[in-house]
Structure formats: C-alpha cells, structure tokens
PDB file of N, CA and C in Angstrom:
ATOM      1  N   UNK A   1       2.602   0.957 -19.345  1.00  0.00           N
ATOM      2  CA  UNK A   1       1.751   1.021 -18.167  1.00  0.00           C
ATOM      3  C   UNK A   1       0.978  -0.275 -18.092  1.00  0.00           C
ATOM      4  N   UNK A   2       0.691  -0.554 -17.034  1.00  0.00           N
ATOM      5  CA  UNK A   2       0.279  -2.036 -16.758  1.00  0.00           C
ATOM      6  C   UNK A   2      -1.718  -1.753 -15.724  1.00  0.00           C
ATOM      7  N   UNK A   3      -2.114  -2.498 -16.058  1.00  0.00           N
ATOM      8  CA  UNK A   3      -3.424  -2.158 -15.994  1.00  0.00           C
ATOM      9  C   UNK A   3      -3.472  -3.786 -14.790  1.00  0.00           C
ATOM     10  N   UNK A   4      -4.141  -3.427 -13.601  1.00  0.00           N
ATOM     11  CA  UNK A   4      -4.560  -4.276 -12.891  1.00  0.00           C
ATOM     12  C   UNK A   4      -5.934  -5.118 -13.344  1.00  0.00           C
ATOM     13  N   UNK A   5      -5.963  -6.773 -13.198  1.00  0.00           N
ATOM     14  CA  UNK A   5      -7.577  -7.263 -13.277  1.00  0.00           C
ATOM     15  C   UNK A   5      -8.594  -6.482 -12.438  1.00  0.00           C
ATOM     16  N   UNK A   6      -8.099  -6.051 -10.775  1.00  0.00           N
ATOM     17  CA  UNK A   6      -9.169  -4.912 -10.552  1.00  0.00           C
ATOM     18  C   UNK A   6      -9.349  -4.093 -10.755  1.00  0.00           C
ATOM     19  N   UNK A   7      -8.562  -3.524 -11.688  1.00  0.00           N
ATOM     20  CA  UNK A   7      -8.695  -2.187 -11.901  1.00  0.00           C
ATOM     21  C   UNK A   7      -9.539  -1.975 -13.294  1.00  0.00           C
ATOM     22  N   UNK A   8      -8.870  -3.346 -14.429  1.00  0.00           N
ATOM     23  CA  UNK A   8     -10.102  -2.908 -15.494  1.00  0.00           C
ATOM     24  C   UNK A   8     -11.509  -3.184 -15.229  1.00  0.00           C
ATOM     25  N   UNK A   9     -11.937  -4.362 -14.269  1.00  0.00           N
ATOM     26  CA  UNK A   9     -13.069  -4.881 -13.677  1.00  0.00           C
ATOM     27  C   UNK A   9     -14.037  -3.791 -12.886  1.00  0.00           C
ATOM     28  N   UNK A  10     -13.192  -2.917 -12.529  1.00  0.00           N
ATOM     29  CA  UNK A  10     -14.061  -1.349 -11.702  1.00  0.00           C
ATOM     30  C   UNK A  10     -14.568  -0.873 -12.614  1.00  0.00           C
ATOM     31  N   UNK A  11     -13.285  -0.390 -13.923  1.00  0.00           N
ATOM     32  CA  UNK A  11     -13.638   0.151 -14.543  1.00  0.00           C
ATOM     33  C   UNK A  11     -14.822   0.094 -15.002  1.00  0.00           C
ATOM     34  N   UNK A  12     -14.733  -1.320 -15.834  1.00  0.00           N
ATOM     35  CA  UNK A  12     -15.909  -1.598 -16.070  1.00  0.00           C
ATOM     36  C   UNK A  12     -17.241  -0.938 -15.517  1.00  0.00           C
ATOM     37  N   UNK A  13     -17.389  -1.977 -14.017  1.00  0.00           N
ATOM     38  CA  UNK A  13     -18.641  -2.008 -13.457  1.00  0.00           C
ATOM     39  C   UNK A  13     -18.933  -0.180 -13.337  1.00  0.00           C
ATOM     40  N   UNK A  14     -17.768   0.751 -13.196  1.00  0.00           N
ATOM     41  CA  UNK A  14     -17.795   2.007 -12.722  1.00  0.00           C
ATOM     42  C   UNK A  14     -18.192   3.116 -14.439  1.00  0.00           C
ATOM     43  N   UNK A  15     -17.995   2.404 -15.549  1.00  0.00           N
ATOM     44  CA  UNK A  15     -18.372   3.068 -16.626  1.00  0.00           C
ATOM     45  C   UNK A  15     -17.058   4.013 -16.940  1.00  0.00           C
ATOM     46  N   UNK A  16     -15.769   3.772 -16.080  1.00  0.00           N
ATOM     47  CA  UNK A  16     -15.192   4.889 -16.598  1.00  0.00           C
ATOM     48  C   UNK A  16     -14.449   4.113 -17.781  1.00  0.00           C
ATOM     49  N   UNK A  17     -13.876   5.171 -18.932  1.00  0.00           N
ATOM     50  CA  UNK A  17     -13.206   4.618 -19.662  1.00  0.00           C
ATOM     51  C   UNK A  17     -11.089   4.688 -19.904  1.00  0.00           C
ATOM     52  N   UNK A  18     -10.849   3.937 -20.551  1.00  0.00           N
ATOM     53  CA  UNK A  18      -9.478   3.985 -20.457  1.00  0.00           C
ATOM     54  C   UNK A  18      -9.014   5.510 -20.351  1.00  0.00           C
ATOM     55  N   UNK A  19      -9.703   6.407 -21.846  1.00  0.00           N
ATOM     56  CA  UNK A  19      -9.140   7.285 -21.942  1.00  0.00           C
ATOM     57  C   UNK A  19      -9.689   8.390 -20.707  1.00  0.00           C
ATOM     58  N   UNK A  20     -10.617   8.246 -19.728  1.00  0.00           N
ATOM     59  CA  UNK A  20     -10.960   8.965 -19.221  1.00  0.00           C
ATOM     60  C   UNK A  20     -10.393   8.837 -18.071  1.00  0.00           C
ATOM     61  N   UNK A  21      -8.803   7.321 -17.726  1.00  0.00           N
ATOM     62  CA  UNK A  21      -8.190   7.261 -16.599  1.00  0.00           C
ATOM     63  C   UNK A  21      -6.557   7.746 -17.112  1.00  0.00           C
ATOM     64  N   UNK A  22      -6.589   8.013 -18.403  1.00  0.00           N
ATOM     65  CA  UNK A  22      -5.546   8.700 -18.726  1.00  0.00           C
ATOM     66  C   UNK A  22      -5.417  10.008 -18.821  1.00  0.00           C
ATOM     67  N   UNK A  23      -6.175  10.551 -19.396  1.00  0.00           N
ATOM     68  CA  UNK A  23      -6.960  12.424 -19.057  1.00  0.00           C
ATOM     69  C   UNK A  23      -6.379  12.374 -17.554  1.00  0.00           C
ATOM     70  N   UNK A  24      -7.277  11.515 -16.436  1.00  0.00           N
ATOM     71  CA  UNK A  24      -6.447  11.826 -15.284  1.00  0.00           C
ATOM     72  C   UNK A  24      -5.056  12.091 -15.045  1.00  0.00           C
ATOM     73  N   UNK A  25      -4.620  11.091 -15.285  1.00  0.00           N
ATOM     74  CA  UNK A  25      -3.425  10.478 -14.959  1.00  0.00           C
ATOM     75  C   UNK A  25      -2.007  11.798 -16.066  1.00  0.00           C
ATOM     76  N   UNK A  26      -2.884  12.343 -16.599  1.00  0.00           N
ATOM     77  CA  UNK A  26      -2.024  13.784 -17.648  1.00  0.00           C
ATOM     78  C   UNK A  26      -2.045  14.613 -16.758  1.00  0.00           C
ATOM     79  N   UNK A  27      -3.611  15.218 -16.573  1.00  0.00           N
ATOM     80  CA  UNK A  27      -3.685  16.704 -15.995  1.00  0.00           C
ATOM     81  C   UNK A  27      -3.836  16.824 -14.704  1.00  0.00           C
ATOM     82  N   UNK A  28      -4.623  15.460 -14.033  1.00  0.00           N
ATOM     83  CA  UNK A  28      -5.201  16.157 -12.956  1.00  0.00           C
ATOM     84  C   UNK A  28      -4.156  16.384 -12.017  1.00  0.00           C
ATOM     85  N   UNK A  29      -4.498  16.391 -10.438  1.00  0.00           N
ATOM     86  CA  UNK A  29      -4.162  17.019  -9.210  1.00  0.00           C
ATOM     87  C   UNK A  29      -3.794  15.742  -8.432  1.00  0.00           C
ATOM     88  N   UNK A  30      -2.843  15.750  -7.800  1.00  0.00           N
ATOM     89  CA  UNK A  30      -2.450  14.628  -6.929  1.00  0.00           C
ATOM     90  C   UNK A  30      -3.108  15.284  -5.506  1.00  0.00           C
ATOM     91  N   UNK A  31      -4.044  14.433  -5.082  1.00  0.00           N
ATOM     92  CA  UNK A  31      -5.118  15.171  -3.622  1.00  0.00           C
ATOM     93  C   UNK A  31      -4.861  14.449  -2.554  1.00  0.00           C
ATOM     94  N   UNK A  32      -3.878  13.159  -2.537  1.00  0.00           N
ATOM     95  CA  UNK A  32      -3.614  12.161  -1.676  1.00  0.00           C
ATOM     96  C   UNK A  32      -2.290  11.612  -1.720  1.00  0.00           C
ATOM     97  N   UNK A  33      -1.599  11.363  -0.711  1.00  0.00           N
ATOM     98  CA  UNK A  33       0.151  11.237  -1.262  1.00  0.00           C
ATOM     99  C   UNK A  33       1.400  12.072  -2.231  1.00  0.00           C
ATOM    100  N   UNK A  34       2.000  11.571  -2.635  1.00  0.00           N
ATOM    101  CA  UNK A  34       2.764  10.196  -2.144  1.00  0.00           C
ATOM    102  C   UNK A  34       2.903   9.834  -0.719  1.00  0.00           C
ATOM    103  N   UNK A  35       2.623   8.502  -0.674  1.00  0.00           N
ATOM    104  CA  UNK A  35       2.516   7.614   0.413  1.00  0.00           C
ATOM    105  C   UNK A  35       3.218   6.520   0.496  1.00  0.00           C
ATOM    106  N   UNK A  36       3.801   5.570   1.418  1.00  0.00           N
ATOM    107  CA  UNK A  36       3.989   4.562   1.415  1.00  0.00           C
ATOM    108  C   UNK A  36       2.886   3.391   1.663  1.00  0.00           C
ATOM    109  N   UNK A  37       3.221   2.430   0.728  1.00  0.00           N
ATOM    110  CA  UNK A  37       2.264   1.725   0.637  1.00  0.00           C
ATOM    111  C   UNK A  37       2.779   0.660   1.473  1.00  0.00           C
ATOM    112  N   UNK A  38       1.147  -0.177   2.022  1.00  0.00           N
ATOM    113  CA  UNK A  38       1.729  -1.558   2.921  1.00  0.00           C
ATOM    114  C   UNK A  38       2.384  -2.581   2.369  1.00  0.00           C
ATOM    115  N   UNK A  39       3.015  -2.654   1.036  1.00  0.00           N
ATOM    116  CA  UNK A  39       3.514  -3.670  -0.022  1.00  0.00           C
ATOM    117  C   UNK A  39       4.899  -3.189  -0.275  1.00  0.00           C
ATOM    118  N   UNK A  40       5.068  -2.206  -0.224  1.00  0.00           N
ATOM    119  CA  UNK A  40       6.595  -1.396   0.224  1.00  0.00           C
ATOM    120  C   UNK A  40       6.832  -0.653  -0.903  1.00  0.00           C
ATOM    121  N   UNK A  41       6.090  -0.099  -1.587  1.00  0.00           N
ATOM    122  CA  UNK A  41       6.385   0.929  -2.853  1.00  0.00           C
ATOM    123  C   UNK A  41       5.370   1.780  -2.414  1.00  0.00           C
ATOM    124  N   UNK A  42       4.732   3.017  -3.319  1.00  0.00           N
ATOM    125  CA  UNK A  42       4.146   4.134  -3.241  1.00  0.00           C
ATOM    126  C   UNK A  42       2.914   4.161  -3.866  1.00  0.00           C
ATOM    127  N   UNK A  43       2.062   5.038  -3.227  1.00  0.00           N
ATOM    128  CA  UNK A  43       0.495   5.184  -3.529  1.00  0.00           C
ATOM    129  C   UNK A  43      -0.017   6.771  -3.856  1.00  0.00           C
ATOM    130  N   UNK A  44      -0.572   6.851  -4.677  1.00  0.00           N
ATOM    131  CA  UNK A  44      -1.159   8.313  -4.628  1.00  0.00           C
ATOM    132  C   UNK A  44      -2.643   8.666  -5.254  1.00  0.00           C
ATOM    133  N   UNK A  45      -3.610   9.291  -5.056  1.00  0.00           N
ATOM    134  CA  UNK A  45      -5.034   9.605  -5.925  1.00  0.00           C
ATOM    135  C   UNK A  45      -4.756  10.602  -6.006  1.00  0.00           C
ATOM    136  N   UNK A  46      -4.953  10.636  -7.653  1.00  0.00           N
ATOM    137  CA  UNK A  46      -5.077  11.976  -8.745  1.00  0.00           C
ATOM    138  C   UNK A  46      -6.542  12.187  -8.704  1.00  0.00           C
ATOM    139  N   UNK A  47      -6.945  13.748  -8.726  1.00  0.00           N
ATOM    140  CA  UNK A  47      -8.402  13.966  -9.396  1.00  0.00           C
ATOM    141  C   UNK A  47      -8.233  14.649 -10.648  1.00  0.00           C
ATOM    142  N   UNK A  48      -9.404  14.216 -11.527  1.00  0.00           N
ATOM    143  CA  UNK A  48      -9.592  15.705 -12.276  1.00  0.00           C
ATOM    144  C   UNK A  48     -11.256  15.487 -12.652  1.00  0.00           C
ATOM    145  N   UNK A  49     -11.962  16.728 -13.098  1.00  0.00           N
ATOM    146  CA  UNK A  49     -12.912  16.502 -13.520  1.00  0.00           C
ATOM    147  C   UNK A  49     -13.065  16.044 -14.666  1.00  0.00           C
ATOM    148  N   UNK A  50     -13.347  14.917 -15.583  1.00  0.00           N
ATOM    149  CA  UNK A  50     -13.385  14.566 -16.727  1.00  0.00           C
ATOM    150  C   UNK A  50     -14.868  13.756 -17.396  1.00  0.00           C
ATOM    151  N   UNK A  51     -15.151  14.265 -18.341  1.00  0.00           N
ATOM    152  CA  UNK A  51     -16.256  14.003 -18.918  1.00  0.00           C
ATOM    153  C   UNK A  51     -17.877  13.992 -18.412  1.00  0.00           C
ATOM    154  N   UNK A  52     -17.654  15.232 -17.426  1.00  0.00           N
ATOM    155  CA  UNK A  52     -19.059  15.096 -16.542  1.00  0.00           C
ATOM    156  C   UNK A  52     -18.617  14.524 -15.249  1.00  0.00           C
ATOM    157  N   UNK A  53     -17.859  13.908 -14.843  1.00  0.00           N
ATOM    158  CA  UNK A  53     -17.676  13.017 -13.775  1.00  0.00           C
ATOM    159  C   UNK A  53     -16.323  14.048 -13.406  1.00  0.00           C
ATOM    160  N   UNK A  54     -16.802  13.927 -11.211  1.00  0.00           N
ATOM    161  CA  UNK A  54     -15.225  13.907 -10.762  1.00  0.00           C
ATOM    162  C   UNK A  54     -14.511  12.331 -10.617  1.00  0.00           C
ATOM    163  N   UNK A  55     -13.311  12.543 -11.098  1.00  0.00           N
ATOM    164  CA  UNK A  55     -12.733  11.063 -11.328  1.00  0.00           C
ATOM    165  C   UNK A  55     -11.321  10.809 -10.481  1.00  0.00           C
ATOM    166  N   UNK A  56     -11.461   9.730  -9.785  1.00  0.00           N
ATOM    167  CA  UNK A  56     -10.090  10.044  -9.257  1.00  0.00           C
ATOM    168  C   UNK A  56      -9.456   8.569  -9.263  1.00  0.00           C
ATOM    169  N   UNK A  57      -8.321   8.434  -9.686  1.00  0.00           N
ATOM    170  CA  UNK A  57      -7.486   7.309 -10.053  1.00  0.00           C
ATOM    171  C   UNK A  57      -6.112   7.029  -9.205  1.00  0.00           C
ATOM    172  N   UNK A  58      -6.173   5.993  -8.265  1.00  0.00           N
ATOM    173  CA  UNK A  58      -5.288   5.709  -7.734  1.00  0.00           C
ATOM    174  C   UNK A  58      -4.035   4.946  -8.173  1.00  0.00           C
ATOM    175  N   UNK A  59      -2.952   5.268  -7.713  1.00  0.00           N
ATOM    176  CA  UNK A  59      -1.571   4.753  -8.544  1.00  0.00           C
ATOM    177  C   UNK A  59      -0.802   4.159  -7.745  1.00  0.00           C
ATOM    178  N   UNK A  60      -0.774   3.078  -7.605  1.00  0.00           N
ATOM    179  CA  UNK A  60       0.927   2.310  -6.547  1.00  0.00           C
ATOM    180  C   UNK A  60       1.875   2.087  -7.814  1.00  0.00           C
ATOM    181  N   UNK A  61       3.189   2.481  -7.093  1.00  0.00           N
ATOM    182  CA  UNK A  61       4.303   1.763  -7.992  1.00  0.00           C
ATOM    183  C   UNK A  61       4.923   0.961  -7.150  1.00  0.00           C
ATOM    184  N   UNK A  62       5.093  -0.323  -7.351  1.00  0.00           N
ATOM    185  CA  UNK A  62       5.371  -1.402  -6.904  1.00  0.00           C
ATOM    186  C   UNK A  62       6.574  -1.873  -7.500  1.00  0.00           C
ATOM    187  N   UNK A  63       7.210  -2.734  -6.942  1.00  0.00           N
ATOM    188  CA  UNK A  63       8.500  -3.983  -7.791  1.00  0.00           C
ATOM    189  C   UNK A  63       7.912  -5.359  -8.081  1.00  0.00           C
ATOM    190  N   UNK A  64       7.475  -5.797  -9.053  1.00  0.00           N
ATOM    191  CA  UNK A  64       7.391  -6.877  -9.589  1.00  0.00           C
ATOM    192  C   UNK A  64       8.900  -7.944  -8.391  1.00  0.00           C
ATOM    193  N   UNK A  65       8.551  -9.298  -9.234  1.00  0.00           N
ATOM    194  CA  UNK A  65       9.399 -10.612  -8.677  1.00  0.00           C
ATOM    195  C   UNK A  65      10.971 -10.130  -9.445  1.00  0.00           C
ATOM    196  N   UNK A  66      10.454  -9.803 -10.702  1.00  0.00           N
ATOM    197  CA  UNK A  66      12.091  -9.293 -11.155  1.00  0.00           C
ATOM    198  C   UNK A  66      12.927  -7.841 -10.539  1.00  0.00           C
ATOM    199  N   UNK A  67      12.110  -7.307  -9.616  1.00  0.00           N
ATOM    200  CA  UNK A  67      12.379  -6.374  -9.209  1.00  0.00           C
ATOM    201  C   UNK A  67      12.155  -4.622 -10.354  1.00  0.00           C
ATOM    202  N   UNK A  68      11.415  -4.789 -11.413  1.00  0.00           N
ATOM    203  CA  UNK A  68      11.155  -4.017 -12.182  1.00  0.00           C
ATOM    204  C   UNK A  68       9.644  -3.452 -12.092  1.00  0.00           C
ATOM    205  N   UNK A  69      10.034  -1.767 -11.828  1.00  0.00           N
ATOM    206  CA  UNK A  69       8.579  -0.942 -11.220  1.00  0.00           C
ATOM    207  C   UNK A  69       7.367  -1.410 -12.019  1.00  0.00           C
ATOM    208  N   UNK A  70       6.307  -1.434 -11.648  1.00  0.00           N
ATOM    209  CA  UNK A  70       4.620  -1.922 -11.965  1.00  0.00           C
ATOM    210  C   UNK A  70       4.208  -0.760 -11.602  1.00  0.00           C
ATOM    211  N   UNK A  71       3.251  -0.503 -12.564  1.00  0.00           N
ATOM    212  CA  UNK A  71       2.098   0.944 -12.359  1.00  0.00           C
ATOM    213  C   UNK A  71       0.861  -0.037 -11.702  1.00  0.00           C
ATOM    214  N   UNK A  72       0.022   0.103 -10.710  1.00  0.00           N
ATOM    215  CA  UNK A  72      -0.964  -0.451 -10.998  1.00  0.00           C
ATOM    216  C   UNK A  72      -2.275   0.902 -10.724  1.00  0.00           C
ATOM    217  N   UNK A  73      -3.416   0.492 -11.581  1.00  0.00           N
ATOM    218  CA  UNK A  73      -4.290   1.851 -11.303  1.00  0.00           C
ATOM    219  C   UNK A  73      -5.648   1.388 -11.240  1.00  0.00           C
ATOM    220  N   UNK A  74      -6.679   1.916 -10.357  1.00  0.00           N
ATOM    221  CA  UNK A  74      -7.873   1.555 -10.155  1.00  0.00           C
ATOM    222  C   UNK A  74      -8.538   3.051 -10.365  1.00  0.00           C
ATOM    223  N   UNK A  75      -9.459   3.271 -10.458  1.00  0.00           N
ATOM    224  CA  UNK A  75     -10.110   4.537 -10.733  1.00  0.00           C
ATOM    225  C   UNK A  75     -11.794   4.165  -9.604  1.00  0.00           C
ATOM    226  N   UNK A  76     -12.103   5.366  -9.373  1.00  0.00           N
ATOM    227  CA  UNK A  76     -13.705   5.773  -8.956  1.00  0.00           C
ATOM    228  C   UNK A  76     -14.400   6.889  -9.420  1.00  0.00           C
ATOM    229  N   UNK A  77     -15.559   6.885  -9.286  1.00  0.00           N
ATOM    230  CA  UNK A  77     -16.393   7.936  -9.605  1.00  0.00           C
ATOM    231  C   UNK A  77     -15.646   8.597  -7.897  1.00  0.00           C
ATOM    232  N   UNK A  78     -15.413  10.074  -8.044  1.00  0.00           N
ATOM    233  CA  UNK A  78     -15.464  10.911  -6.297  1.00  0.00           C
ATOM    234  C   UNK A  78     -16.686  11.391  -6.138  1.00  0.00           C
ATOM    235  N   UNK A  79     -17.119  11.167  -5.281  1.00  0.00           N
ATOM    236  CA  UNK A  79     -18.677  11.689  -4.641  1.00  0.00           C
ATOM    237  C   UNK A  79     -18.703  13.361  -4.327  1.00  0.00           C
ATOM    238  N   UNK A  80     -19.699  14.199  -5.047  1.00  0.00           N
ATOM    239  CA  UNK A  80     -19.471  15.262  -4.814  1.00  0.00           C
ATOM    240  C   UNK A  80     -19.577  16.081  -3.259  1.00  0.00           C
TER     241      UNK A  80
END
C-alpha cells in the first residue's frame, strides 16, 4: 500500500494515526462509492468509528506511468 505526501501530511496535522487508517480500511463501511474518479481510476470513503473518533478514509486506485494500480489514501476526522 502506498501512502500519499497528502495524505501522511493530514494525517499528521489531523492526529489520526497509521493504525487508526488501517482499522478503517479492515472493518469499516464503504458510505461513498465506488466512483469514478476525474484521473480515470476509482474513489471511495470508508467510515468506521475508531478510537473515540468517527474516521473516514478515502481511497482512489489509480495506474501509475507503468501502468501498475496505486492505493492512494487521505483520512478526516467526520463531523458528527
């Protein structure tokens, strides 16, 4: 899995942690998509509640230049 510069940079500023965008990315609920994305691969936001926080982590799978799929993932706090 491949981790975007914006996506660890949210993280950051957003306090969530790796393992708390993988917890998502296991159990939770897909609440948005699959979609097509404007880059020509697919988009979707997972929720789950994790660690006190609702968390929801967005996923495109994309084709790299070699033509080989890219995860990329950004996460947010969801506003209750």
């Amino acid at each position: 899995m491949q981790w975007t510069v914006h996506a660890e940079a949210r993280m950051r500023t957003r306090r969530i942690t790796t393992t708390q965008v993988l917890d998502v990315l296991r159990k939770g609920v897909i609440v948005e998509g699959p979609a097509p994305s404007i880059k020509g691969g697919w988009t979707c936001t997972i929720e789950r509640f994790v660690a006190g926080d609702q968390l929801a982590v967005v996923v495109a799978i994309e084709k790299d230049q070699r033509g080989q799929p890219v995860i990329i993932v950004t996460a947010y706090h969801r506003l209750k």
